[in-house]
C-alpha atoms as a PDB file:
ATOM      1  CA  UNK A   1     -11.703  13.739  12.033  1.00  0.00           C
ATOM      2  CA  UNK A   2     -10.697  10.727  13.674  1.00  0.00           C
ATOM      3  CA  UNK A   3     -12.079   8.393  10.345  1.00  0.00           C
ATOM      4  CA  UNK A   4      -9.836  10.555   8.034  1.00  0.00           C
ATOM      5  CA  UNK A   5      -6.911  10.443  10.511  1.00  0.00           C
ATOM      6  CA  UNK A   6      -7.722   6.286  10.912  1.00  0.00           C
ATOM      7  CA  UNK A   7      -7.571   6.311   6.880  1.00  0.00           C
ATOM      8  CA  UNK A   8      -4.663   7.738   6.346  1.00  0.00           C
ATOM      9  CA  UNK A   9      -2.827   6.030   9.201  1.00  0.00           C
ATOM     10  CA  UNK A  10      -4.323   2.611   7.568  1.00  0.00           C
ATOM     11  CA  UNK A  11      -3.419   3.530   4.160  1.00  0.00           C
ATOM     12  CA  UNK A  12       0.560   4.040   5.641  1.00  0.00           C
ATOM     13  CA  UNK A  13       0.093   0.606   6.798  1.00  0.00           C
ATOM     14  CA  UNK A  14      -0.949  -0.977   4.189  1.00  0.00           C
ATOM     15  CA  UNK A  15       1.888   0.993   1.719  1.00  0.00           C
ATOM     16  CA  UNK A  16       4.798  -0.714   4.113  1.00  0.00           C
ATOM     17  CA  UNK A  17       2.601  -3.778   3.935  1.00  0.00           C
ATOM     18  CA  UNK A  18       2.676  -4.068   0.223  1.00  0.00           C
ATOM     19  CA  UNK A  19       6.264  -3.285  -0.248  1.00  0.00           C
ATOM     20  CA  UNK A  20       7.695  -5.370   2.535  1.00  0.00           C
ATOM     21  CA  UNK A  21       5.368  -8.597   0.708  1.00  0.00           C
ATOM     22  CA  UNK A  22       7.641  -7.610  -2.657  1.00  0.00           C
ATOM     23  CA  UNK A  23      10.572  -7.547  -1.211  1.00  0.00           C
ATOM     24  CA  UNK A  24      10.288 -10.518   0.347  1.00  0.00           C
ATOM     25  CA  UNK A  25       9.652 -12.028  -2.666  1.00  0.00           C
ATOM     26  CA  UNK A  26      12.653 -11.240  -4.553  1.00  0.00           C
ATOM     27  CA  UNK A  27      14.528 -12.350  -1.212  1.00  0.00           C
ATOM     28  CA  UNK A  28      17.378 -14.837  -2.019  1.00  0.00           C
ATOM     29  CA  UNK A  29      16.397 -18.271  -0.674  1.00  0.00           C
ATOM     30  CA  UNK A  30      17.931 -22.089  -0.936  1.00  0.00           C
ATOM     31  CA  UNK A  31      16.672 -24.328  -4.227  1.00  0.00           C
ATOM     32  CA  UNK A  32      17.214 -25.164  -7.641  1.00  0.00           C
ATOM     33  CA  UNK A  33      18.280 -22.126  -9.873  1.00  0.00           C
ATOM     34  CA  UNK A  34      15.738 -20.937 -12.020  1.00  0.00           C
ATOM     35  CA  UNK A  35      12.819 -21.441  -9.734  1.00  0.00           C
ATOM     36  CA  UNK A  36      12.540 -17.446  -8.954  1.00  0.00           C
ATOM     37  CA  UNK A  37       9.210 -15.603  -9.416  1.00  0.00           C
ATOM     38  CA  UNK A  38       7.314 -14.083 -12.351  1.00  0.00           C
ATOM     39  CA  UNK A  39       8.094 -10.861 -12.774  1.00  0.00           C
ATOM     40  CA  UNK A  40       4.798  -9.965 -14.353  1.00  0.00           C
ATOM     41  CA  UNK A  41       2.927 -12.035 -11.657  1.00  0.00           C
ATOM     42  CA  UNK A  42       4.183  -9.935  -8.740  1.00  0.00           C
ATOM     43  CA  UNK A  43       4.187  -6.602 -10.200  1.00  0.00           C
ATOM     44  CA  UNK A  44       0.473  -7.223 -10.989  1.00  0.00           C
ATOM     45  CA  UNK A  45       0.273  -7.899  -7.304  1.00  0.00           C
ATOM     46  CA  UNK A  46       1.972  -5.258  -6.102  1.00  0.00           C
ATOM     47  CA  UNK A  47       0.111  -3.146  -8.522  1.00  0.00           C
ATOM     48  CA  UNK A  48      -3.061  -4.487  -6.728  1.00  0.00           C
ATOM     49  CA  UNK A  49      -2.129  -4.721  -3.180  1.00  0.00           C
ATOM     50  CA  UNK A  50      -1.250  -0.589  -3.834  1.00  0.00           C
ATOM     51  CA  UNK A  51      -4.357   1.026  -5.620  1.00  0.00           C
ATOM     52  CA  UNK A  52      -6.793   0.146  -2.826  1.00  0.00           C
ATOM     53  CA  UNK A  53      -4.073   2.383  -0.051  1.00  0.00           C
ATOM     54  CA  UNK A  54      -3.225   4.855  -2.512  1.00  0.00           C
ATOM     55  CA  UNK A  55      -7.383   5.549  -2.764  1.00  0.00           C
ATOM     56  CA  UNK A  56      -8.095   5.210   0.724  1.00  0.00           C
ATOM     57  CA  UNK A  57      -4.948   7.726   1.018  1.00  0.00           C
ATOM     58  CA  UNK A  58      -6.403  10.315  -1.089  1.00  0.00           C
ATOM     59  CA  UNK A  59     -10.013  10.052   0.914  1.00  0.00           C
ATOM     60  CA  UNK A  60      -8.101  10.436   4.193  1.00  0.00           C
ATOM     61  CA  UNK A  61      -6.330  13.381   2.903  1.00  0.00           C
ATOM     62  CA  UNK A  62      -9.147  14.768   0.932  1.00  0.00           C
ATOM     63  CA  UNK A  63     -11.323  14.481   4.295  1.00  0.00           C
ATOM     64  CA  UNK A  64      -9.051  16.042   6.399  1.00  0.00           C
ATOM     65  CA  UNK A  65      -8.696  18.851   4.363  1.00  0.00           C
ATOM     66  CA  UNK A  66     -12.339  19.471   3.944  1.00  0.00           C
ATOM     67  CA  UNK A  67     -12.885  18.917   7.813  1.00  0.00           C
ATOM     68  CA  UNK A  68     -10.193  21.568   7.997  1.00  0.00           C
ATOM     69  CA  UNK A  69     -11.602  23.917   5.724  1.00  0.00           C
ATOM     70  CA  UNK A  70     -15.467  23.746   7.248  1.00  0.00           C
ATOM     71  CA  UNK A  71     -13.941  24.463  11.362  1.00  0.00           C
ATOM     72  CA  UNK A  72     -12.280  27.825   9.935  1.00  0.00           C
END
């Protein structure tokens, strides 16, 4: 129980994680105009840096459940 609990908990983390790195990307800062980021570039990493929680999410959940399900 305490693997699925540890996945989940790890998978929140890692969700925050991802959106606080986007954010900060699209944070004003000082410099030339025109120097901002690629839009396709950082939604492919965001895109990235979520599938791998999102999974581990769903086998946290899906692990729980079934741990639930076997006790009763």
């Amino acid at each position: 129980m305490k693997r699925y609990v540890f996945a989940i908990a790890a998978a929140c983390i890692m969700i925050c994680l991802a959106i606080l790195a986007y954010w900060d990307v699209y944070r004003p800062r000082v410099g030339p105009v025109g120097n901002g980021p690629d839009d396709a570039a950082v939604l492919r990493v965001l895109i990235l840096r979520l599938i791998y929680p999102a999974g581990l999410l769903v086998v946290g959940i899906i692990g729980l459940w079934r741990y639930k399900k076997k006790r009763s």
